[in-house]
Protein backbone atom coordinates (compact mmCIF):
# COMPACT_ATOMS: atom_id res chain seq x y z
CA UNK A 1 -0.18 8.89 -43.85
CA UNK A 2 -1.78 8.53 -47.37
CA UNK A 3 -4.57 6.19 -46.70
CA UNK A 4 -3.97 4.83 -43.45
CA UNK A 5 -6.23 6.73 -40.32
CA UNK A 6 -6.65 5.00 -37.08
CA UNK A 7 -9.85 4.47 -35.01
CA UNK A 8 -10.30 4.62 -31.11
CA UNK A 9 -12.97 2.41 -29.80
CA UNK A 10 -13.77 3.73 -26.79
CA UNK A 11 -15.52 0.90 -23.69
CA UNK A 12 -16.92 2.25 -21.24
CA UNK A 13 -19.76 1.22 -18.45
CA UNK A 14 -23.18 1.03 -19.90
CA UNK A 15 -24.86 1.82 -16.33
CA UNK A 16 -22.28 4.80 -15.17
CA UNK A 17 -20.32 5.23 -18.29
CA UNK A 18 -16.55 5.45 -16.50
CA UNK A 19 -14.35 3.63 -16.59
CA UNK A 20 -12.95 4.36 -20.62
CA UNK A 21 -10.58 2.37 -21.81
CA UNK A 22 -8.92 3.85 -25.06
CA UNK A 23 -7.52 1.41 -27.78
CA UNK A 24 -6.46 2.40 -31.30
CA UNK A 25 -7.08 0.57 -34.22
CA UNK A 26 -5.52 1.40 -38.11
CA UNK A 27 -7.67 1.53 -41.19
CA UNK A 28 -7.55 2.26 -44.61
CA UNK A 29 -10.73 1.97 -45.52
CA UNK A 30 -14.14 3.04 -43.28
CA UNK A 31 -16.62 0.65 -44.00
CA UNK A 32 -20.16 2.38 -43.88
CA UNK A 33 -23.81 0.33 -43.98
CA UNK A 34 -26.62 1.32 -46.05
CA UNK A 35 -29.53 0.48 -44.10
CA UNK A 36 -32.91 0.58 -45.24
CA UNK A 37 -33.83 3.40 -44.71
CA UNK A 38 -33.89 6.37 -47.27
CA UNK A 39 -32.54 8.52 -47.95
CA UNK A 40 -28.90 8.23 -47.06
CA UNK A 41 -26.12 10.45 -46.63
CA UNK A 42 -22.17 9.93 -46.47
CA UNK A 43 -23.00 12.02 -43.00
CA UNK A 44 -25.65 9.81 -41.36
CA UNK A 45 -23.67 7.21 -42.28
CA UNK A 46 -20.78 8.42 -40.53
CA UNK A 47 -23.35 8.70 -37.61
CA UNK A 48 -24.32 5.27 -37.23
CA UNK A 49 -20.64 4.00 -37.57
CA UNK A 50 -19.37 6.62 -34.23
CA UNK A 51 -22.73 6.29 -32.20
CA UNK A 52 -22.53 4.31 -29.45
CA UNK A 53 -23.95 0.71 -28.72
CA UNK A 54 -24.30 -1.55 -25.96
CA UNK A 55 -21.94 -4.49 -26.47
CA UNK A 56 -22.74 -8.65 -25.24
CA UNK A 57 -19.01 -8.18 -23.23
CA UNK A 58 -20.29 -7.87 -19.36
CA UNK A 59 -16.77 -6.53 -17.40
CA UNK A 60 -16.77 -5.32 -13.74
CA UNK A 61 -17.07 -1.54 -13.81
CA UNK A 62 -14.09 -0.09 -11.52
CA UNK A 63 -16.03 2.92 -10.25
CA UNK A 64 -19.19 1.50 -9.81
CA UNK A 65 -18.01 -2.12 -8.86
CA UNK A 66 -20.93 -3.29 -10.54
CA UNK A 67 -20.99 -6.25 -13.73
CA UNK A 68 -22.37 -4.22 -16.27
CA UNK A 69 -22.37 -4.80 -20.55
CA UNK A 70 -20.47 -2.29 -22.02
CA UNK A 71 -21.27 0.27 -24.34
CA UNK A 72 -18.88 1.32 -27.19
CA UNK A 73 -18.09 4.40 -29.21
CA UNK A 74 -16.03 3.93 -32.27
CA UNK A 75 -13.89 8.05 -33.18
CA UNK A 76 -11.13 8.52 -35.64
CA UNK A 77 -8.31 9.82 -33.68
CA UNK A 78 -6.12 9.93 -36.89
CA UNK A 79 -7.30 11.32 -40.67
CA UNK A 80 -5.42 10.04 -43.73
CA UNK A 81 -4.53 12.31 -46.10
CA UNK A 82 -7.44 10.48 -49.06
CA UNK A 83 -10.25 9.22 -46.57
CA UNK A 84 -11.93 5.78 -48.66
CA UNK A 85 -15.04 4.28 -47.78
CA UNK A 86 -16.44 1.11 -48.38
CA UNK A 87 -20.34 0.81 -48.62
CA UNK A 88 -22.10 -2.20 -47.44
CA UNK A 89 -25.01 -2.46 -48.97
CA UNK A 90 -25.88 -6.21 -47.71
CA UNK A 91 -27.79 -6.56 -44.08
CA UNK A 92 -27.55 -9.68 -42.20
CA UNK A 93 -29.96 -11.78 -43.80
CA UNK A 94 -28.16 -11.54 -47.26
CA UNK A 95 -30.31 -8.83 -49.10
CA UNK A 96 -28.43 -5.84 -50.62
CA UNK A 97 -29.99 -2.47 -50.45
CA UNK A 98 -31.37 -0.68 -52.82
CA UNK A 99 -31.08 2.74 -51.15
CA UNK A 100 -30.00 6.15 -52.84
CA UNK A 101 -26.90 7.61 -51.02
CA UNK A 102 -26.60 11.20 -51.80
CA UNK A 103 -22.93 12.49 -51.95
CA UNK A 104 -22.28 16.25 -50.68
CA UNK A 105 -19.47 17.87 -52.22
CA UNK A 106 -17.26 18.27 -49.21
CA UNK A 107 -17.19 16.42 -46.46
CA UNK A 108 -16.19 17.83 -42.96
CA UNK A 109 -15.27 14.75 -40.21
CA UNK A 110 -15.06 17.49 -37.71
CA UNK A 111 -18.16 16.11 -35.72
CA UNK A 112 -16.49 11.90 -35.86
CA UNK A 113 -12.58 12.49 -34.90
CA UNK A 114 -11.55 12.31 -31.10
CA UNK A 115 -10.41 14.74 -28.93
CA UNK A 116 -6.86 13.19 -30.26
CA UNK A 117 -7.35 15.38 -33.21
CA UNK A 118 -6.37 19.04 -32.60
CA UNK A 119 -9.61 20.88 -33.86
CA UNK A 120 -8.66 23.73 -36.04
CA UNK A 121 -9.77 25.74 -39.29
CA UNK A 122 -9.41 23.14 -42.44
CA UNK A 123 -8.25 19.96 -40.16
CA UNK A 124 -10.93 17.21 -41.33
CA UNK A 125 -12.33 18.38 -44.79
CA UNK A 126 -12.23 16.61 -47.48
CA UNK A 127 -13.35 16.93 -51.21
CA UNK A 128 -15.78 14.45 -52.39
């Protein structure tokens, strides 16, 4: 597709970390957050938006038969032919950044896409 990619949030225990459950989601925009911290990259960006995090949701973990929170890990599992982001530069208590964001030339998504993605020579590059 042009614009539109799709996402795969990826739940899975926080205490044993089975019991994945794969979901996709589409999107035609990734929308990064500036945090305080300087300086910031299109990169570490990316980083903070596919690291995992430890969700409030408490399910009953199927190999460990434990009630656990889960943790989640946001991938893209499908790149768009023109990748857009959207840069948030307000945090939660209403007070937009300030922060430089340096932009490299090209961008390679190689380390953020899912196993979906067949990894080859090219595949997630992009032109900034």
């Amino acid at each position: 597709s042009l614009i539109y990619g799709q996402t795969s949030p990826t739940l899975s225990c926080s205490w044993c970390t089975s019991g994945e459950t794969k979901q996709f989601d589409a999107f035609s925009t990734i929308t990064l957050n500036a945090a305080a911290e300087t300086p910031l990259s299109i990169d570490g960006m990316l980083s903070k938006f596919t690291s995992g995090r430890v969700t409030d949701v408490s399910l009953k973990c199927d190999k460990c038969k434990c009630t656990r929170r889960k943790a989640i890990r946001t991938s893209v599992s499908r790149l768009p032919t023109h990748l857009l982001f959207q840069i948030n530069r307000v945090d939660d208590t209403m007070i937009m950044s300030e922060a430089i964001i340096r932009l490299q030339r090209d961008l390679d998504m190689a380390p953020y896409i899912s196993e979906f993605i067949p990894k080859g020579e090219g595949v997630a590059k992009y032109k900034l």
